[in-house]
Protein backbone atom coordinates (compact mmCIF):
# COMPACT_ATOMS: atom_id res chain seq x y z
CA UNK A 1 -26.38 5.48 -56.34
CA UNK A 2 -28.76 3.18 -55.25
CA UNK A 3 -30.19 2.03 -51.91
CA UNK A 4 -28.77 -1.43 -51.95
CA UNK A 5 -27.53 -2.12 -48.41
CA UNK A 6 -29.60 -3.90 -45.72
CA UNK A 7 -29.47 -3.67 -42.32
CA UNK A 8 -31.08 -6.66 -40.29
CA UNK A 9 -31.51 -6.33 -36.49
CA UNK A 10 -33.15 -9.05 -34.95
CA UNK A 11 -35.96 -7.12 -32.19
CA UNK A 12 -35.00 -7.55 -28.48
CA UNK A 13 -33.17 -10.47 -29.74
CA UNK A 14 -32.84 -12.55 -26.07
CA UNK A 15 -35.98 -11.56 -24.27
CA UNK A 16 -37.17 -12.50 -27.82
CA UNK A 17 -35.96 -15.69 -27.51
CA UNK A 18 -36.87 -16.05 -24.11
CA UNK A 19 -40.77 -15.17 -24.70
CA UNK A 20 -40.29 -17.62 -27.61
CA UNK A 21 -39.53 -20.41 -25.74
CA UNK A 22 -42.33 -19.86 -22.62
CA UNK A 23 -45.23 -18.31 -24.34
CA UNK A 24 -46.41 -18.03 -20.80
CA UNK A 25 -43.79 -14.63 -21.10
CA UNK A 26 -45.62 -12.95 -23.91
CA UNK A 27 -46.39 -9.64 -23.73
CA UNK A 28 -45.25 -9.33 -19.87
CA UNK A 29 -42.15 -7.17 -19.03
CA UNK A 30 -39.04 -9.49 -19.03
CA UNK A 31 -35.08 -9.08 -18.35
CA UNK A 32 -32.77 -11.55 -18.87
CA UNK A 33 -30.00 -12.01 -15.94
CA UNK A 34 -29.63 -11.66 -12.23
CA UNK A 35 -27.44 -8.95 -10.80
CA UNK A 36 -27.52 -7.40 -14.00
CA UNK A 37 -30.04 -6.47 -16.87
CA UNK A 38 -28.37 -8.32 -19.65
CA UNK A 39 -31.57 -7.91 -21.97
CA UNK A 40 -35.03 -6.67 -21.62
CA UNK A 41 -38.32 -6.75 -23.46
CA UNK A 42 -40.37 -4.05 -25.01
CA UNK A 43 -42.68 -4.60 -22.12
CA UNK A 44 -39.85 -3.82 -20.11
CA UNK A 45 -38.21 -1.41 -21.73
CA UNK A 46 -41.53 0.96 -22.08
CA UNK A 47 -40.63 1.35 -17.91
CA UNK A 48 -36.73 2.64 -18.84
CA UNK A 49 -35.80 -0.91 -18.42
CA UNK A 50 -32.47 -1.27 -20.50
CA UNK A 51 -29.40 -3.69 -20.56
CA UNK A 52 -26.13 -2.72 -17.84
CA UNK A 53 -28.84 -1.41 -15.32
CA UNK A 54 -28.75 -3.04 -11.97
CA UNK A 55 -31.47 -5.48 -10.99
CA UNK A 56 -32.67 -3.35 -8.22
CA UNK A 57 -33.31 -0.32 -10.38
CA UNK A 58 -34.76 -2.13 -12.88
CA UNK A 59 -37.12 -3.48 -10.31
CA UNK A 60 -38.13 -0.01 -8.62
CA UNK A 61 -38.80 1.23 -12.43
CA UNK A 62 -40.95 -2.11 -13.11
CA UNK A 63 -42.46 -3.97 -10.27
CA UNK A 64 -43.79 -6.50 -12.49
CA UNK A 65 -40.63 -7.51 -13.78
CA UNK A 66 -39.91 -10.99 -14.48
CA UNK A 67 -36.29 -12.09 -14.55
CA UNK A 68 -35.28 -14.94 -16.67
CA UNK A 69 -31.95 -17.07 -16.49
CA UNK A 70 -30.79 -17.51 -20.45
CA UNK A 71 -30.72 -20.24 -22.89
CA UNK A 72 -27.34 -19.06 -24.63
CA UNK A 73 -27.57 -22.30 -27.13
CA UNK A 74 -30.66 -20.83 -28.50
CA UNK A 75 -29.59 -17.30 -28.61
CA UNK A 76 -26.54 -18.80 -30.85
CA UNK A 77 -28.57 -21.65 -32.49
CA UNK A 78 -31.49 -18.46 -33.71
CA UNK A 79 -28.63 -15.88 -34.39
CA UNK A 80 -27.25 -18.15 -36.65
CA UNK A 81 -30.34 -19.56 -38.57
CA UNK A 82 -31.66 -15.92 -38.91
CA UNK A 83 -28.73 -14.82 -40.50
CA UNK A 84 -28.19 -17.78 -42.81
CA UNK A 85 -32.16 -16.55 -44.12
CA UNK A 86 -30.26 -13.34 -44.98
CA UNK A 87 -27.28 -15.50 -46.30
CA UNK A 88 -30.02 -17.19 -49.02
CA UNK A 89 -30.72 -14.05 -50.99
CA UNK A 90 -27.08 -12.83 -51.23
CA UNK A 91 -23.18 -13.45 -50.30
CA UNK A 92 -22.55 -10.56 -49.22
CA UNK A 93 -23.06 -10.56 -46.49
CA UNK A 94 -21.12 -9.11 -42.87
CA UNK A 95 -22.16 -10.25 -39.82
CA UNK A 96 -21.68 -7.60 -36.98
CA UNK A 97 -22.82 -9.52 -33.66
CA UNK A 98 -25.09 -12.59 -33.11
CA UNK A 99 -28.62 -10.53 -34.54
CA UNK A 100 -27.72 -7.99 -36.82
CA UNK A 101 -26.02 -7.65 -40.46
CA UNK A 102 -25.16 -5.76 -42.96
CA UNK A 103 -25.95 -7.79 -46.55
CA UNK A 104 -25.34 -5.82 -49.97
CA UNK A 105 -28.27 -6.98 -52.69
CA UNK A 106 -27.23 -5.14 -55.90
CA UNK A 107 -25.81 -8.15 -57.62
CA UNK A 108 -28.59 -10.34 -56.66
CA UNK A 109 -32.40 -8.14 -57.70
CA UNK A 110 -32.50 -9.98 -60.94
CA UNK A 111 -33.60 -13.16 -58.64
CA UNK A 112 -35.43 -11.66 -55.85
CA UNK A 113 -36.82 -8.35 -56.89
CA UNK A 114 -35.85 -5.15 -55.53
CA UNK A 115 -34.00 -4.01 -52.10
CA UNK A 116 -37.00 -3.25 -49.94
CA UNK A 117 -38.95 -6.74 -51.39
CA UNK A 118 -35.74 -8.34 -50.16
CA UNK A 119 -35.86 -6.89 -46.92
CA UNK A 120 -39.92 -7.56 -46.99
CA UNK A 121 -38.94 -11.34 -47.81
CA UNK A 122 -36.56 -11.75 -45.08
CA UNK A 123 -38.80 -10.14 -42.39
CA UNK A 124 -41.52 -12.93 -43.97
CA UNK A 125 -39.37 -15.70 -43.44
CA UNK A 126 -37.55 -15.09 -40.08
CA UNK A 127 -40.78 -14.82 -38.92
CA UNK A 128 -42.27 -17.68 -40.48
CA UNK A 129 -39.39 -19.72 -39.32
CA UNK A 130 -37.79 -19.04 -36.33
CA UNK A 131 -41.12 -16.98 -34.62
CA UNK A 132 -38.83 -14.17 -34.40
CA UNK A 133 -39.45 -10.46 -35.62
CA UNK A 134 -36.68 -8.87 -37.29
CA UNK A 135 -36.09 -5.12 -38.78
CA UNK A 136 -34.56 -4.51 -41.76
CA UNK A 137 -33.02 -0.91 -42.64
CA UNK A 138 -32.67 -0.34 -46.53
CA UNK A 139 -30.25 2.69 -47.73
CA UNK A 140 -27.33 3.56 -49.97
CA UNK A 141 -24.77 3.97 -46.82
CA UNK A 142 -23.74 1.14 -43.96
CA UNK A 143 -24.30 3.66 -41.15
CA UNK A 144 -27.80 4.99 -42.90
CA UNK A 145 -29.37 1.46 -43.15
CA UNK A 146 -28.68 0.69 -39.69
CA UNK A 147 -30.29 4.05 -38.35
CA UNK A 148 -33.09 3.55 -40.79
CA UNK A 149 -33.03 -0.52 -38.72
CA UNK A 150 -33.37 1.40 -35.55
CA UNK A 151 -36.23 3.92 -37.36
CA UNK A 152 -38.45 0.66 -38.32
CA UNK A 153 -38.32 -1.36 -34.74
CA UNK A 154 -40.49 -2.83 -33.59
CA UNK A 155 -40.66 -5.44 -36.51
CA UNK A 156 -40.76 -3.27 -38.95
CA UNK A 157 -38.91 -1.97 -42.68
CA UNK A 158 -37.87 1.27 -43.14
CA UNK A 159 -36.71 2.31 -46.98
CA UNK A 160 -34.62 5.63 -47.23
CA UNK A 161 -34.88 6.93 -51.17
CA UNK A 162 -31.50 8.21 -52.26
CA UNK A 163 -33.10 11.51 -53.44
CA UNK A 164 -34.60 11.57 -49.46
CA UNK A 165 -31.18 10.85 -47.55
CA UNK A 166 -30.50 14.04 -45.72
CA UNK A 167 -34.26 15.29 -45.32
CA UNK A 168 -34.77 11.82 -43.14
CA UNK A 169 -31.82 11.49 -41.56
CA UNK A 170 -31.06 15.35 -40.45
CA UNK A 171 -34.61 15.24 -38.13
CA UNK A 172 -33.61 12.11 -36.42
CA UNK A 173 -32.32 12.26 -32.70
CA UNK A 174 -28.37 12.65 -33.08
CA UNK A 175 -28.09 8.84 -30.62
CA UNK A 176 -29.33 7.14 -33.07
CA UNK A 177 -25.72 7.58 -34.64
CA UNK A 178 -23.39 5.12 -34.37
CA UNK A 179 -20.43 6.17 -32.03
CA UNK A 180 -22.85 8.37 -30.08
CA UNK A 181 -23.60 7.10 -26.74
CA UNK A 182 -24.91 8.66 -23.70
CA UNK A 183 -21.70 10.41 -22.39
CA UNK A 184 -20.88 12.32 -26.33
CA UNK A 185 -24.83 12.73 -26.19
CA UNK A 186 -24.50 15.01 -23.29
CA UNK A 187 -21.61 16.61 -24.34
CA UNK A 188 -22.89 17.80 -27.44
CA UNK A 189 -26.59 18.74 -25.96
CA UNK A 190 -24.75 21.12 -23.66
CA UNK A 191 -23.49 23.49 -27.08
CA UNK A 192 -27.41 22.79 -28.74
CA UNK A 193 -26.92 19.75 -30.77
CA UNK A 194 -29.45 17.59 -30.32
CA UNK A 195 -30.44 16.54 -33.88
CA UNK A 196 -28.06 14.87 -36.83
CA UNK A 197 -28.75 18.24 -38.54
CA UNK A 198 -27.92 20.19 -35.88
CA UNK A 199 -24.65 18.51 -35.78
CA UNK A 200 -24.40 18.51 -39.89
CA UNK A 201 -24.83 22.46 -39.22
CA UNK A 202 -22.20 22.94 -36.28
CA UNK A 203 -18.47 24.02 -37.50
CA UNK A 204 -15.85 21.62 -37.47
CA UNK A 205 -13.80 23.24 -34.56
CA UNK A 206 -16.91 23.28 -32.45
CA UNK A 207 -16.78 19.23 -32.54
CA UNK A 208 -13.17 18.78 -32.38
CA UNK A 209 -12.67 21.10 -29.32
CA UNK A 210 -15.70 19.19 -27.59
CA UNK A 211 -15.05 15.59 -28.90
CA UNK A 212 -11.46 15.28 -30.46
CA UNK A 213 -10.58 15.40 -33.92
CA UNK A 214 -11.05 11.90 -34.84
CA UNK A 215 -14.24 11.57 -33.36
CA UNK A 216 -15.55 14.73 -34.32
CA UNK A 217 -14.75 14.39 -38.45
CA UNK A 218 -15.73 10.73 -38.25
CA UNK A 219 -19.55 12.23 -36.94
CA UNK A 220 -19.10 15.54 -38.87
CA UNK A 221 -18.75 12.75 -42.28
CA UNK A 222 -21.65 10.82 -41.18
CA UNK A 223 -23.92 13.27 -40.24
CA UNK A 224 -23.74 14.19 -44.34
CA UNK A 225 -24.30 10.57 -45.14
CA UNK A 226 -20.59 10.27 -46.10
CA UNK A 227 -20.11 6.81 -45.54
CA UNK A 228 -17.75 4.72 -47.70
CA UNK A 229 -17.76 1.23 -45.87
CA UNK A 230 -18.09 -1.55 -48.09
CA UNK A 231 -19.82 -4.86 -47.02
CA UNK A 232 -16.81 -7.01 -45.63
CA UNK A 233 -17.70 -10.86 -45.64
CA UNK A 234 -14.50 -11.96 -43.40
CA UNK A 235 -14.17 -9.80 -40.61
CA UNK A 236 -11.23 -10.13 -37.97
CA UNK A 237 -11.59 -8.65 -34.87
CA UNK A 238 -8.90 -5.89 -34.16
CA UNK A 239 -9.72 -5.61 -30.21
CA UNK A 240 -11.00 -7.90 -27.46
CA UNK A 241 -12.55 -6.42 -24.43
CA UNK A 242 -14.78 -6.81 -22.04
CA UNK A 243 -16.56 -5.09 -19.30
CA UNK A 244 -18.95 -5.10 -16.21
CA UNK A 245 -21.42 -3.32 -15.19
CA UNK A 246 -21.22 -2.82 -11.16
CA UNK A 247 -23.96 -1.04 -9.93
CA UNK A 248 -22.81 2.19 -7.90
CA UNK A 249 -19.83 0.77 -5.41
CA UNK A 250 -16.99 2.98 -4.18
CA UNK A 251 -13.96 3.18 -5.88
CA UNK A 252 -11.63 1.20 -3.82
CA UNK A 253 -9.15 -1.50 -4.61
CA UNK A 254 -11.38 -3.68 -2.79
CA UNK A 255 -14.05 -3.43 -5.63
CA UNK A 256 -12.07 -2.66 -8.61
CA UNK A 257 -9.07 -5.18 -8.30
CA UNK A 258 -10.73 -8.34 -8.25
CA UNK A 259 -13.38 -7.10 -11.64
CA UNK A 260 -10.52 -5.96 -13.53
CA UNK A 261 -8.61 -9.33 -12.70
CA UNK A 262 -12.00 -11.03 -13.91
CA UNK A 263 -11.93 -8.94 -17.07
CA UNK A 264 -8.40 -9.86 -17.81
CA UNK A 265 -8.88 -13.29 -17.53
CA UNK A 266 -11.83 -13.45 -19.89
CA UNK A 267 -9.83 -11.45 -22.15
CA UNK A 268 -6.37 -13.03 -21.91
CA UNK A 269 -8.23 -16.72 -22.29
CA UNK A 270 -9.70 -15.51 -25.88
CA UNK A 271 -6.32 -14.19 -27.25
CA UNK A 272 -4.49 -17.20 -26.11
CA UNK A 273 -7.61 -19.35 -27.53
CA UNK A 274 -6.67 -17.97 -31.01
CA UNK A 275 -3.06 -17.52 -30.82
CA UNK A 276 -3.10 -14.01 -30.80
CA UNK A 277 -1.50 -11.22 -28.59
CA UNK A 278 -1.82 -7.33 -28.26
CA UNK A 279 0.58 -4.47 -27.60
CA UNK A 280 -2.26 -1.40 -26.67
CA UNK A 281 -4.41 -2.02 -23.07
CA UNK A 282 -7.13 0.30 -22.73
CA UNK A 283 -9.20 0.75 -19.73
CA UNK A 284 -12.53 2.41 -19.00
CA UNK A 285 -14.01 3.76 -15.73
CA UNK A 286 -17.59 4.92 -15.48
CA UNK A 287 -18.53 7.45 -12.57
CA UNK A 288 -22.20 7.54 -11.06
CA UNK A 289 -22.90 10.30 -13.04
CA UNK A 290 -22.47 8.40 -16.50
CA UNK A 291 -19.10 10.07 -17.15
CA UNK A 292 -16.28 7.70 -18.58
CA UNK A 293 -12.81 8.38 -18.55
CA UNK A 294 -10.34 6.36 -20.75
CA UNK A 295 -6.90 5.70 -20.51
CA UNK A 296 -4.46 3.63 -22.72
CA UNK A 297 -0.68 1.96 -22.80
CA UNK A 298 0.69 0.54 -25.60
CA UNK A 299 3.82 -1.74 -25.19
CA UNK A 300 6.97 -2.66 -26.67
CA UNK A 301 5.85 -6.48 -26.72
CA UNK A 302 2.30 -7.94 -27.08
CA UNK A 303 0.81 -9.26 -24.68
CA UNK A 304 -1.62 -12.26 -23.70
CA UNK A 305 -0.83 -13.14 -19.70
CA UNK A 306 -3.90 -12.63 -17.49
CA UNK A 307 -1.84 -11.42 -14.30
CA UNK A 308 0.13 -8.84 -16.73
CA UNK A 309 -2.96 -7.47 -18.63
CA UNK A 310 -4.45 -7.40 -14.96
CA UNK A 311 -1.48 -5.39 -13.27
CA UNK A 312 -1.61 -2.92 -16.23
CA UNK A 313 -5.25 -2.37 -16.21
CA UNK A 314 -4.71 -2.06 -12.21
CA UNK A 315 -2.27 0.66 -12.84
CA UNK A 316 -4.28 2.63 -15.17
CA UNK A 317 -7.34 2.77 -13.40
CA UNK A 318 -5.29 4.10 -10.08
CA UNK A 319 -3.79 6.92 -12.52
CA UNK A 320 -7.40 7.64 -13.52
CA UNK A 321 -8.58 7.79 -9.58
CA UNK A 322 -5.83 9.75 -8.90
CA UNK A 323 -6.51 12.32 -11.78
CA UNK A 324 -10.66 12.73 -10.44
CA UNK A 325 -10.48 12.52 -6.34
CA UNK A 326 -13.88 14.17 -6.31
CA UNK A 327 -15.10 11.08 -7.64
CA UNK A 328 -15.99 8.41 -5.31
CA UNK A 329 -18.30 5.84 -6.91
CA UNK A 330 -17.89 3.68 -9.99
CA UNK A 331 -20.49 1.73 -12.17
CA UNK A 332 -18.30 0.46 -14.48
CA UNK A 333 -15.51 -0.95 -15.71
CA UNK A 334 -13.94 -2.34 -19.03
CA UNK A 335 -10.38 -3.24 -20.58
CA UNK A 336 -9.92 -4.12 -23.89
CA UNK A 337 -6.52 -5.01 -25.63
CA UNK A 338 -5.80 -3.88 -29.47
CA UNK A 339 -3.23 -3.98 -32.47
CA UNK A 340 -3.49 -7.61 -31.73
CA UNK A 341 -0.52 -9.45 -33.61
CA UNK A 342 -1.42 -13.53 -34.77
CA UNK A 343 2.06 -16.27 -34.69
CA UNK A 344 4.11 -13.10 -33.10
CA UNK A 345 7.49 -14.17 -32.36
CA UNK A 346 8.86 -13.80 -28.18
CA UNK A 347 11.99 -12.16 -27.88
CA UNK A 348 14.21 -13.13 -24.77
CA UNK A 349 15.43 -10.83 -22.58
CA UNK A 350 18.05 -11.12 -19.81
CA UNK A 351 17.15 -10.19 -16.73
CA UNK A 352 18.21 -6.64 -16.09
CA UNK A 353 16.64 -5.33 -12.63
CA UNK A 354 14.22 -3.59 -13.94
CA UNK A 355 11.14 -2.25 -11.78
CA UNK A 356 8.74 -3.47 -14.70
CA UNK A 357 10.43 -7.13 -15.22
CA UNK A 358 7.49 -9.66 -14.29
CA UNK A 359 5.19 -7.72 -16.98
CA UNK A 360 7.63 -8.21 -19.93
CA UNK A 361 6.44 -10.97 -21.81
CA UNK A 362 10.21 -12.25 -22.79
CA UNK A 363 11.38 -12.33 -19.04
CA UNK A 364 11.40 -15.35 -16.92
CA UNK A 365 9.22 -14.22 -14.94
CA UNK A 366 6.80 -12.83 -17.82
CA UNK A 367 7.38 -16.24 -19.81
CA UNK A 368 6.05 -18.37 -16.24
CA UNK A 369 3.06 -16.17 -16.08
CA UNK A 370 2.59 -17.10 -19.50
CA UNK A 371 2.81 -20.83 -18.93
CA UNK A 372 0.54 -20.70 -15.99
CA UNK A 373 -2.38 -19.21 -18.16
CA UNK A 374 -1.75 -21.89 -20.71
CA UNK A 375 -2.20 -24.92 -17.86
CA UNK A 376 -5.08 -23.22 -16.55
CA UNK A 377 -6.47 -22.84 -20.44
CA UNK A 378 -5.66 -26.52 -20.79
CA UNK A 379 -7.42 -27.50 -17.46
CA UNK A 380 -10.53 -25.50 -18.87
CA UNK A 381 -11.05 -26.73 -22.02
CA UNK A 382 -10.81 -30.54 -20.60
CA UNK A 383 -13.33 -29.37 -17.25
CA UNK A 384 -15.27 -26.41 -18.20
CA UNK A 385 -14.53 -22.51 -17.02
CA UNK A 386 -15.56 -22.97 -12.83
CA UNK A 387 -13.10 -25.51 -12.91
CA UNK A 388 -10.05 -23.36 -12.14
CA UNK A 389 -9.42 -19.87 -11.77
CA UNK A 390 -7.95 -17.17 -9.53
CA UNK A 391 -8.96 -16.90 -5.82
CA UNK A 392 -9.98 -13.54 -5.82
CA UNK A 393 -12.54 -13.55 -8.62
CA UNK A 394 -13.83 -17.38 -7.69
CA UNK A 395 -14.42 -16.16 -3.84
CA UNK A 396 -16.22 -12.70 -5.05
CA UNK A 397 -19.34 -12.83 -6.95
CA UNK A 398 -18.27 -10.19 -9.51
CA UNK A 399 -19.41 -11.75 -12.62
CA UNK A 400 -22.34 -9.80 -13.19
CA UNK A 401 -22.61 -11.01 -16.83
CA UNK A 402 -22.65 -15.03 -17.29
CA UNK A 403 -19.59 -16.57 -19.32
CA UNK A 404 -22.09 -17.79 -21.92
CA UNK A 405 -22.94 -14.48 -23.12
CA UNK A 406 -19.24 -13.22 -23.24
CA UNK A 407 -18.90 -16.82 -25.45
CA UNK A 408 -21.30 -15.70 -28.04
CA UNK A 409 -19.00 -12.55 -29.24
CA UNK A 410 -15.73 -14.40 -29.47
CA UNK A 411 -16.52 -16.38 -32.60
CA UNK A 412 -14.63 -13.68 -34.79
CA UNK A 413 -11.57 -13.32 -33.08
């Protein structure tokens, strides 16, 4: 029962960077992108600056805002010494994106004191280092070290006592909780909740009438602290998605069709990368208003053809138009693909007639799709991404986030 588990987030990680690498950028309000804030500062952020928020907006909140273009092989080549520091006090260690982890230290105080003079030493050395400033969150649970992360930023270390647990976290703001974004913020501050304790307080068929029953025992559990993760050194993915933030354009086949095509192909060139297919495609639409609606299919045959996860994602955003007419403008939209399969065998199938036939994998039409995404792969990989691609996402400028960023989260599928 003690507070052995370390949380390391790495503080505005690219602006970070970016300041690192042009003093000049110090202490000025930065984002990092074009179209789209991919990352800002604290400078920036102290305006309401944050990452998915058009350019524009970000520029009538800050006038003074600089934008910077990014230096991706830095973001990976500092993501990866930073956590290798963490990697020299124990094994144990799970990396959950290119600046944070989770590292257990109970096996290895005898060497470098306790927990928190851990954390102290690896705040002392990433600095030192790599000039970067990195929090560390120290607590018994996964999901309580990374709040208490998010507790000590800017650059600082944050320590939650086991005998402590519930009197810090219940006071906290309930988004601080992992799996609580802006939309299941709202939804919950509309019956009260608006603290973890509130939520810890509010009766179990409150949350699962207002959130689902999943989601509502999953925060129900971790508003107690009842969190029995372990620290997982190998970690497969189990979904790849993406997504795009568009800015507030109306919801017309002009706009969405040619995104979700991009989507899929950045998606559908990762699975086939690692040999690896999915039978579940789930889309996401978000309104103006910050509401997101999901929708899912899951097939009889995984998948991995960019024009079939494309048609499908196609389909279920229509069925999601279709189901809100009063809504006329979209700011974003994602697909992912899940219960990915590795070395899954094709079956055949004869051609029948059927209305769905070019999006069956084991068709001939489903196996040509298939074997035009691998040419196109194998044209890539010889003369980089721009080199080839489909007309309608090479003629429209809808790749509001650069491929280099989307390249530095597909190291663990």
């Amino acid at each position: 029962m003690r507070a052995t588990i370390l949380h390391a987030d790495l503080d505005a990680f690219y602006a970070s960077v970016e300041q690192l690498l042009a003093p000049s950028l110090r202490g000025k309000p930065i984002a990092v992108g074009g179209g789209v804030v991919l990352a800002a500062s604290y400078e920036a952020k102290a305006f309401g600056v944050h990452g998915g928020m058009p350019a524009r907006q970000a520029r009538e909140l800050c006038p003074a805002l600089i934008f910077v273009g990014g230096h991706f092989e830095e973001y990976q080549r500092l993501g990866d010494a930073a956590m290798k520091v963490i990697g020299d006090f124990t094994p144990l260690v799970e990396r959950i994106s290119i600046d944070e982890a989770f590292a257990d230290v109970a096996g290895c105080t005898h060497l470098f004191g306790s927990p928190p003079e851990i954390g102290k030493a690896i705040r002392q050395r990433v600095r030192a280092e790599l000039g970067l400033a990195i929090s560390v969150g120290v607590a018994r649970t996964k999901h309580l070290a990374k709040i208490a992360s998010q507790v000590a930023k800017p650059d600082g270390l944050a320590v939650v006592d086991p005998d402590i647990e519930l009197d810090f976290l219940h006071h906290l703001p309930v988004e601080l909780m992992w799996g609580v974004g802006p939309v299941t913020k709202a939804r919950l501050a509309e019956i009260g909740v608006l603290t973890i304790g509130q939520l810890a307080k509010t009766p179990g068929g409150s949350l699962e009438r207002l959130l689902g029953s999943a989601a509502g025992d999953k925060l129900a559990a971790l508003a107690w602290n009842c969190d029995p993760r372990e620290i997982k050194t190998s970690r497969q993915a189990q979904s790849a998605g993406a997504q795009s933030a568009i800015g507030r354009k109306l919801a017309e086949e002009s706009v969405f069709r040619p995104t979700l095509l991009h989507l899929a192909d950045r998606i559908g060139s990762r699975l086939r990368a690692k040999s690896r297919s999915g039978r579940t495609v789930t889309v996401r639409v978000r309104f103006a208003k910050l509401n997101s609606v999901t929708r899912s299919v899951t097939l009889d045959a995984p998948i991995s053809a960019t024009v079939i996860l494309a048609e499908l994602a196609e389909e279920l955003v229509r069925a999601i138009l279709a189901e809100h007419p009063d809504e006329k403008i979209i700011s974003l939209l994602a697909i992912s693909v899940s219960h990915l399969e590795k070395h899954w065998d094709l079956e055949l199938e004869f051609p029948l007639g059927l209305r769905d036939e070019p999006r069956r994998p084991g068709t001939k039409m489903g196996m040509a799709r298939l074997a035009a995404d691998r040419a196109v792969d194998k044209i890539r990989n010889r003369f980089g991404w721009d080199a080839i691609g489909y007309g309608q996402v090479a003629l429209g400028m809808y790749r509001s986030v650069p491929d280099e960023f989307r390249k530095l989260a597909e190291r663990d599928l």
